[in-house]
Protein backbone atom coordinates (compact mmCIF):
# COMPACT_ATOMS: atom_id res chain seq x y z
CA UNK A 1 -120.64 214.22 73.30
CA UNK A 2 -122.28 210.85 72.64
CA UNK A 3 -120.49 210.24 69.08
CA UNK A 4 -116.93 211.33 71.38
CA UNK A 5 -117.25 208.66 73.86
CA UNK A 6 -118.51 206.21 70.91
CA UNK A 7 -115.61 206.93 68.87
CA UNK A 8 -112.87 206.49 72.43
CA UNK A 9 -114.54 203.28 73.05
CA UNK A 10 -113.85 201.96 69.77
CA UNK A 11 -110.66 203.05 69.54
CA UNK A 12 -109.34 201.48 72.89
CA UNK A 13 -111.23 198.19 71.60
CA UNK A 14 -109.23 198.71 68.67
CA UNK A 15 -105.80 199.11 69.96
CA UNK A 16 -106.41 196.28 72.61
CA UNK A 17 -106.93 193.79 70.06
CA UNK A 18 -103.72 194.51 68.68
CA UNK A 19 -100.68 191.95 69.03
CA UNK A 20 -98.99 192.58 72.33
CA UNK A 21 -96.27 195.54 71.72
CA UNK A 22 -98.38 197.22 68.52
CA UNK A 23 -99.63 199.80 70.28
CA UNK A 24 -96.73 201.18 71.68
CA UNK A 25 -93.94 200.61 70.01
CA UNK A 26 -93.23 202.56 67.01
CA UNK A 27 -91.86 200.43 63.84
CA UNK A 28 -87.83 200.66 63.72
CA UNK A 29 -86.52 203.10 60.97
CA UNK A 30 -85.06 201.64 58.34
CA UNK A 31 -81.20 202.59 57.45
CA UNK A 32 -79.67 203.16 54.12
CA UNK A 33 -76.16 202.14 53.59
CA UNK A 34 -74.59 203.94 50.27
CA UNK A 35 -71.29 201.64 49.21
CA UNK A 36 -69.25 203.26 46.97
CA UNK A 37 -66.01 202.49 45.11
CA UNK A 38 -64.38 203.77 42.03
CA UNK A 39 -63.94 199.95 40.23
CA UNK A 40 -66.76 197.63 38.49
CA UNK A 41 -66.18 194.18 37.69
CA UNK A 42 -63.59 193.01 39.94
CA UNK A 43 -63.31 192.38 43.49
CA UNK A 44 -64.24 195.02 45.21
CA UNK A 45 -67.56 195.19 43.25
CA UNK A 46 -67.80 191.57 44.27
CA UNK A 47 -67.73 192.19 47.71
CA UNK A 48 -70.07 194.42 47.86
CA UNK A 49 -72.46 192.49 46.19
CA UNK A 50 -71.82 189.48 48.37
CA UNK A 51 -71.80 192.00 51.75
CA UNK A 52 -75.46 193.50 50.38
CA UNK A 53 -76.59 190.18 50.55
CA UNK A 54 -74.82 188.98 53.43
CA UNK A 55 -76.67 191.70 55.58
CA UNK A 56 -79.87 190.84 53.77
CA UNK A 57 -79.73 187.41 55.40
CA UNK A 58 -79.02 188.94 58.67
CA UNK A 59 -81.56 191.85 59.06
CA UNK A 60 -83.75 192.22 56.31
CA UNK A 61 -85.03 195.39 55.63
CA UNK A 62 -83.54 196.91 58.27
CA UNK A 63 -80.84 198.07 56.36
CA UNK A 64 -81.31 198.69 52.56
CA UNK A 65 -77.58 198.71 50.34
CA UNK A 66 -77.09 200.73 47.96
CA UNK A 67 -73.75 200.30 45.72
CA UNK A 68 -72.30 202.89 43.85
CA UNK A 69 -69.03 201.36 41.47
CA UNK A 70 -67.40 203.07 38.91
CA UNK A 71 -66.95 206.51 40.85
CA UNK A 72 -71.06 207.37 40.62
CA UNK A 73 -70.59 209.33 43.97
CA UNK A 74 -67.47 211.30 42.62
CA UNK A 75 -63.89 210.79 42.41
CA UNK A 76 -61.50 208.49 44.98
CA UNK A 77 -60.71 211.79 46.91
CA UNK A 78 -64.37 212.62 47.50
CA UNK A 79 -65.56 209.65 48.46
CA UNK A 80 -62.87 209.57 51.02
CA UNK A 81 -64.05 212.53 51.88
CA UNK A 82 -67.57 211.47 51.75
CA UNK A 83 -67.09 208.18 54.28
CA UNK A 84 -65.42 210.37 56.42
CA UNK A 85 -67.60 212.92 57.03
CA UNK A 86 -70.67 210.52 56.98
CA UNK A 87 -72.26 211.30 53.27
CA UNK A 88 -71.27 208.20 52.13
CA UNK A 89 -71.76 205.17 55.01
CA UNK A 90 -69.14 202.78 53.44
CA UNK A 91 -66.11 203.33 50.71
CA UNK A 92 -64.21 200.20 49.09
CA UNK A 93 -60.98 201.15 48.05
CA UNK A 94 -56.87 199.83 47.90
CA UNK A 95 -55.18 201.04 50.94
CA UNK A 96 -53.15 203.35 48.72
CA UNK A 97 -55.65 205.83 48.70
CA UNK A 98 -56.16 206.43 52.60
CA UNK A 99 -52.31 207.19 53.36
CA UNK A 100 -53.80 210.97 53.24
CA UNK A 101 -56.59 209.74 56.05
CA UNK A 102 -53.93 207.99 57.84
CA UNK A 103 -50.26 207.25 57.34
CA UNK A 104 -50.43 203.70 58.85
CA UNK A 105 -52.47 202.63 55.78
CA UNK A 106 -48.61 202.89 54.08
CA UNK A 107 -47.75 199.25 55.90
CA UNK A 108 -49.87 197.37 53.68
CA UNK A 109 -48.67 198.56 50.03
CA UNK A 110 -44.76 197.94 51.28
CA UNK A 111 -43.18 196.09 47.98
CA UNK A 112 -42.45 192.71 49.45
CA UNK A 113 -44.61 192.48 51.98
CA UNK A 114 -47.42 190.28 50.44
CA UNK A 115 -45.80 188.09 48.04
CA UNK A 116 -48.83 185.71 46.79
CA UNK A 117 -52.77 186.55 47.66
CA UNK A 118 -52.47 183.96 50.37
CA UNK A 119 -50.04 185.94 52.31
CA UNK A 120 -53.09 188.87 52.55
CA UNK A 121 -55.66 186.45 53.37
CA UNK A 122 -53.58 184.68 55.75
CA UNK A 123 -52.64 188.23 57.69
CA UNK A 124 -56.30 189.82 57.26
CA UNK A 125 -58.09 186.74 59.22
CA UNK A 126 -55.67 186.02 62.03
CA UNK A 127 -57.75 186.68 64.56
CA UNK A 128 -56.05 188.42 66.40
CA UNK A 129 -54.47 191.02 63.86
CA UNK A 130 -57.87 191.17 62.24
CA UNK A 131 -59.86 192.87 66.07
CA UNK A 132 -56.65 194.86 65.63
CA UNK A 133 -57.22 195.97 61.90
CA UNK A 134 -61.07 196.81 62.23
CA UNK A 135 -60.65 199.10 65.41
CA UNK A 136 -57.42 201.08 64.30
CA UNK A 137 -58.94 203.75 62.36
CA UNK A 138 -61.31 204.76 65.08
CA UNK A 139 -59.14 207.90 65.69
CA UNK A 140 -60.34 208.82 62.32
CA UNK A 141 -64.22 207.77 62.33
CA UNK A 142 -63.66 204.96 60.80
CA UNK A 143 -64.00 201.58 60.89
CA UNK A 144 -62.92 198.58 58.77
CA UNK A 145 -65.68 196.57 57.93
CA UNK A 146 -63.94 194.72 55.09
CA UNK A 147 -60.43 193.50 53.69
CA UNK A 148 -59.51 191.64 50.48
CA UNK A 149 -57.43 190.48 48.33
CA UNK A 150 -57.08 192.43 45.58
CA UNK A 151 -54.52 192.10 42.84
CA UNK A 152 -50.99 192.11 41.98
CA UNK A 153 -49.55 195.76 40.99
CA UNK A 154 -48.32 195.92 36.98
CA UNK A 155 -47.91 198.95 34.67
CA UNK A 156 -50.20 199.81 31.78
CA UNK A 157 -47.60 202.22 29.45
CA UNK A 158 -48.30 203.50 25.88
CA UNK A 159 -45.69 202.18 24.52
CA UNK A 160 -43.59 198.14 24.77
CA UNK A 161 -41.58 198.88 28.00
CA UNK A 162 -39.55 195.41 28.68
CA UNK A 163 -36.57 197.15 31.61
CA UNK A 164 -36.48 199.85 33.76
CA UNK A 165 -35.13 201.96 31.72
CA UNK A 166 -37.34 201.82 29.17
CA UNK A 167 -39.89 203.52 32.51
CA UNK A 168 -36.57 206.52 32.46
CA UNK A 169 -38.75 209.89 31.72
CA UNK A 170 -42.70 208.53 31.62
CA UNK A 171 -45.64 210.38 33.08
CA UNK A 172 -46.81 207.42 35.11
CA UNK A 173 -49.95 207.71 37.20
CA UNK A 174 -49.72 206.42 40.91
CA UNK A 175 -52.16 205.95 43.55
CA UNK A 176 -51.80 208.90 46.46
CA UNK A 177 -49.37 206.47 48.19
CA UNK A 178 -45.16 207.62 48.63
CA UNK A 179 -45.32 203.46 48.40
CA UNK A 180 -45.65 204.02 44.70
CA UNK A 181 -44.73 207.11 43.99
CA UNK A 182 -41.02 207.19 45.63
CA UNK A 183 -40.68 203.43 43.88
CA UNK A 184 -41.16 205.39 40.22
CA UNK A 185 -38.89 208.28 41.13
CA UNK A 186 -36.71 205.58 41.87
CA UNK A 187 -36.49 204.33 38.19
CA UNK A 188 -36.13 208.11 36.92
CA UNK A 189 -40.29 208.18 36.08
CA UNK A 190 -42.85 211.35 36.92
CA UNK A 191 -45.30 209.84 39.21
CA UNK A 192 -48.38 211.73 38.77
CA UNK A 193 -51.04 210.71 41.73
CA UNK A 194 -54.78 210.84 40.04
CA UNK A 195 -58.02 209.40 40.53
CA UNK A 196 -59.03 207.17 38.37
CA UNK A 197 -61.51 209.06 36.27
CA UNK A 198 -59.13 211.30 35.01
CA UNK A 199 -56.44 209.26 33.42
CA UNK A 200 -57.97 207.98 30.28
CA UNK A 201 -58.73 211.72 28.92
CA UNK A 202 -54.71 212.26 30.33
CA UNK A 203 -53.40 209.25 28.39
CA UNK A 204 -55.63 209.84 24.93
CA UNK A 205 -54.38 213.67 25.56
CA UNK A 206 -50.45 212.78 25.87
CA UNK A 207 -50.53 213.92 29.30
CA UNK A 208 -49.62 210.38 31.02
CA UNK A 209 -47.73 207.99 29.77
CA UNK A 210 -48.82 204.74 31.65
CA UNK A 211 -50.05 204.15 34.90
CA UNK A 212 -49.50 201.80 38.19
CA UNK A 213 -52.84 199.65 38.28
CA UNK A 214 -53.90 196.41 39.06
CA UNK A 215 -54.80 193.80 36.47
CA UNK A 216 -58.60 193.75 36.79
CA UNK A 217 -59.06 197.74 36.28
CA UNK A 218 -57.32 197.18 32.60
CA UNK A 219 -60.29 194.91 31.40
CA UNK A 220 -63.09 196.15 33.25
CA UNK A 221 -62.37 199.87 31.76
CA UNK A 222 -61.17 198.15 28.30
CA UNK A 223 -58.09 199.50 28.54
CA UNK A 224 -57.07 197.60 25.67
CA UNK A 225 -58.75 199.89 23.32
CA UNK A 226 -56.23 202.96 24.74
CA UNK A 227 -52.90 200.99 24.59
CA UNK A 228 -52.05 197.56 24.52
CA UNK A 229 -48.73 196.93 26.74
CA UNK A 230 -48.35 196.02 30.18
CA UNK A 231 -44.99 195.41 32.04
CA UNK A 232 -45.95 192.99 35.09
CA UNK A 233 -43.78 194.17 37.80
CA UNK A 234 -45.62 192.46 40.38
CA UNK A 235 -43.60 194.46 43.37
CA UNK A 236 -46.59 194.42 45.96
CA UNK A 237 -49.72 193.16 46.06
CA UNK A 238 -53.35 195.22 46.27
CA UNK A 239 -55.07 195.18 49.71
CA UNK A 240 -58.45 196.87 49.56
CA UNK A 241 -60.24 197.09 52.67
CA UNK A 242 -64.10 199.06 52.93
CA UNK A 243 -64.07 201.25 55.28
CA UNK A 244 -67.30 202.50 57.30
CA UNK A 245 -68.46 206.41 59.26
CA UNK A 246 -68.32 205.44 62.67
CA UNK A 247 -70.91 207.27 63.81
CA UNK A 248 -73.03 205.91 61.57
CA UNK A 249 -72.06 202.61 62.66
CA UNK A 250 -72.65 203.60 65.97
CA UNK A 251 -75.53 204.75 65.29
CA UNK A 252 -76.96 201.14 64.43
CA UNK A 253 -78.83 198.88 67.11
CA UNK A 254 -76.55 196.15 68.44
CA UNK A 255 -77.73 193.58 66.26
CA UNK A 256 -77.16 195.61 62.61
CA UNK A 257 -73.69 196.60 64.13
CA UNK A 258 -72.99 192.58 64.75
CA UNK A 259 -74.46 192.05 61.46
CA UNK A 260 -72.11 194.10 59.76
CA UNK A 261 -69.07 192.55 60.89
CA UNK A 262 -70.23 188.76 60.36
CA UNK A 263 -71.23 190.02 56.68
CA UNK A 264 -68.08 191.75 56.10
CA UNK A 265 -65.69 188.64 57.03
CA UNK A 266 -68.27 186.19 55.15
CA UNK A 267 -68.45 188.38 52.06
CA UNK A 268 -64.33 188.30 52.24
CA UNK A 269 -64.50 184.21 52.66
CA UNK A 270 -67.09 183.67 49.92
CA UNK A 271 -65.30 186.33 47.15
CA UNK A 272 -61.19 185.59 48.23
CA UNK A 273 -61.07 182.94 45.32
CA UNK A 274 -63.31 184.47 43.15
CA UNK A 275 -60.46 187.42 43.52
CA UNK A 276 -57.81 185.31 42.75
CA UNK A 277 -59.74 183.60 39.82
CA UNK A 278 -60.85 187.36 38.28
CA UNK A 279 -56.84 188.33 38.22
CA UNK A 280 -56.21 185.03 35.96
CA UNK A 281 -58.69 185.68 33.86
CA UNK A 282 -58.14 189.14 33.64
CA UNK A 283 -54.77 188.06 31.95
CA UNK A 284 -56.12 186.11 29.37
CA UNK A 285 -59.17 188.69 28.44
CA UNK A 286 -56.07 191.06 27.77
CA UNK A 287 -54.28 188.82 25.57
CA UNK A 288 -57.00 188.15 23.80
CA UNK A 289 -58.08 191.42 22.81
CA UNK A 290 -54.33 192.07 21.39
CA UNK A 291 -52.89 193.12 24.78
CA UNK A 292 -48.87 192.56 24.94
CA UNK A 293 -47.72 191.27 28.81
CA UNK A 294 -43.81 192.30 28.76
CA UNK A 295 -41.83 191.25 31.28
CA UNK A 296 -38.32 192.43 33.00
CA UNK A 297 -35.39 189.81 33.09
CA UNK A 298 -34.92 188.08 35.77
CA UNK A 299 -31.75 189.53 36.76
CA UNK A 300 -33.79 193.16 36.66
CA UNK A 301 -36.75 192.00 38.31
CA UNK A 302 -34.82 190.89 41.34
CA UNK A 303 -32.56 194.20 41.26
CA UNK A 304 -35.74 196.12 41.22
CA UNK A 305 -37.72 194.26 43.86
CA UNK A 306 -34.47 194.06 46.17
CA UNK A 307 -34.52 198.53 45.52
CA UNK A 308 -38.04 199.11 46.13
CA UNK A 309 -37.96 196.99 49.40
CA UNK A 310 -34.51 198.64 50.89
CA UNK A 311 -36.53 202.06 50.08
CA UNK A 312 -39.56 200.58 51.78
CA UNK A 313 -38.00 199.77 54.53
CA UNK A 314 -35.99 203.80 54.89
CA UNK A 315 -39.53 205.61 54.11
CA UNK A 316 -41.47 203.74 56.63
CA UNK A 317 -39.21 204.17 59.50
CA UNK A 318 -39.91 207.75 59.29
CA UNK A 319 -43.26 207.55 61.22
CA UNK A 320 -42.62 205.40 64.55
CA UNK A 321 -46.44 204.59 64.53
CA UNK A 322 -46.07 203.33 60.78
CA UNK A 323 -42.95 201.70 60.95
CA UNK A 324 -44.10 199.49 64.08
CA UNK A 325 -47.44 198.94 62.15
CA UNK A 326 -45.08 197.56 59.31
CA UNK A 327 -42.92 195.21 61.75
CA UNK A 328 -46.05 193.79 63.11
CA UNK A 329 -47.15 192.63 59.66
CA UNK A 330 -43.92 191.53 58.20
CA UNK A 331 -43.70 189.53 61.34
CA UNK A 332 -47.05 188.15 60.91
CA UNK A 333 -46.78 187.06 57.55
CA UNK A 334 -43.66 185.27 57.81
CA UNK A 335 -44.92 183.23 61.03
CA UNK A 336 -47.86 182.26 58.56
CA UNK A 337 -45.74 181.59 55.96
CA UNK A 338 -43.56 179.12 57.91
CA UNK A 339 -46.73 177.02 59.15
């Protein structure tokens, strides 16, 4: 009885010599936030780096980042899958391949639209576009945490392709976007929409041709040792945005949740040039490891990019909520182009 009051006595000594709060309060669990994409090397693997430690600054341990390139937590369809059902917190990816998730993710791979990286930054951080762009997906679960810059669109074929006709009859994988794949049935090619793991066994195995891709995926998968032409069509430019579970976000104390945000948009402001940069060099790594960059004629280039926008423009107007989604960038982007 003795050694039971001896041993309470200490004890309440004990906890009230702790620090004010100690006792009670029980130590904040910490969070883990998987980011996943299917690329390495190249922008969207840059931004994740540069979010990770954005949020590091912010929070600490709080929230530990984990980043999965390269596909490590499956192919482009299951990760979508995965961020949307909360497996996977975050997913980095073009817009291209969340049309399935959502149709409005169509207005940002219009041909066109974007006509130099500037033209995405400039749209992504008006201000007032960009509180529009990070809650639209909420209907969904998700939330945009990030969007970049991400390259110019080209195609990698097996063969020296230098018009559009030479694209007549080629197995040419797309992303899951009708904003590429219409554009190749256009020019009388088989768009074949895969994830990116499976189309270097499909080209070594005859069963694609080429594929739509932009610049930085070529070197960073040493595409060079497959094939060695591209034909640099440049009709649209890449957006990639990451893309968070809500609920998980939700799920967050106020202060992670704010931290997420400010990373996102600094990660996007510290990597945008390091984007543009990548694509450049990109270019030259190809050349120099005997890649061939073909190019149409003028004349063709202009017929082609004056096609794919006239279909643009039919396909969208389809879907009311897509179509006004469209309007509101292409009206955006040429008031920032005119300043």
């Amino acid at each position: 009885m003795l050694s039971s009051i001896l041993k309470a006595a200490a004890f309440g000594t004990a906890l009230a010599l702790l620090p004010m709060g100690m006792a009670t309060t029980p130590a904040a669990a910490q969070a883990t936030m998987k980011l996943a994409s299917a690329t390495i090397n190249d922008v969207q693997h840059e931004w994740q780096k540069v979010f990770a430690e954005e949020l590091d600054k912010r929070v600490g341990n709080a929230v530990k980042t984990e980043i999965y390139p390269a596909s490590q937590l499956g192919s482009i369809p299951r990760m979508a899958e995965g961020v949307l059902l909360g497996t996977i917190e975050a997913f980095t990816t073009p817009t291209s391949f969340m049309t399935n998730v959502d149709p409005r993710f169509q207005a940002f791979d219009a041909p066109g639209l974007f006509k130099t990286p500037q033209d995405v930054d400039n749209a992504i951080h008006d201000p007032e576009y960009r509180a529009h762009l990070e809650e639209m997906f909420l209907d969904k679960g998700l939330r945009v945490i990030g969007a970049i810059y991400n390259s110019p669109t080209v195609v990698f074929t097996m063969k020296p392709v230098t018009t559009l006709e030479g694209l007549k009859g080629l197995k040419i994988r797309t992303f899951a976007s009708p904003l590429q794949i219409k554009p190749m049935e256009l020019v009388g090619a088989t768009p074949l929409p895969l994830a990116l793991t499976e189309v270097i066994p499909q080209l070594e195995s005859g069963g694609l041709d080429g594929m739509l891709v932009g610049m930085p995926i070529l070197t960073a998968f040493k595409y060079y040792d497959i094939g060695k032409n591209i034909t640099d069509l440049r009709f649209a430019e890449i957006v990639s945005v990451t893309v968070v579970n809500e609920d998980w976000f939700q799920s967050q104390g106020e202060d992670v949740r704010k931290a997420i945000v400010e990373a996102g948009r600094a990660a996007e402001t510290s990597v945008f040039k390091w984007g543009v940069d990548n694509v450049r060099k990109t270019y030259q790594v190809w050349a120099d490891n005997g890649g061939v960059i073909n190019e149409l004629s003028p004349e063709e280039q202009a017929k082609m990019e004056a096609e794919f926008h006239e279909l643009a423009d039919t396909l969208l107007a389809t879907d009311p909520a897509v179509k006004a989604e469209y309007e509101r960038l292409q009206a955006l982007v040429a008031s920032k182009a005119a300043q």
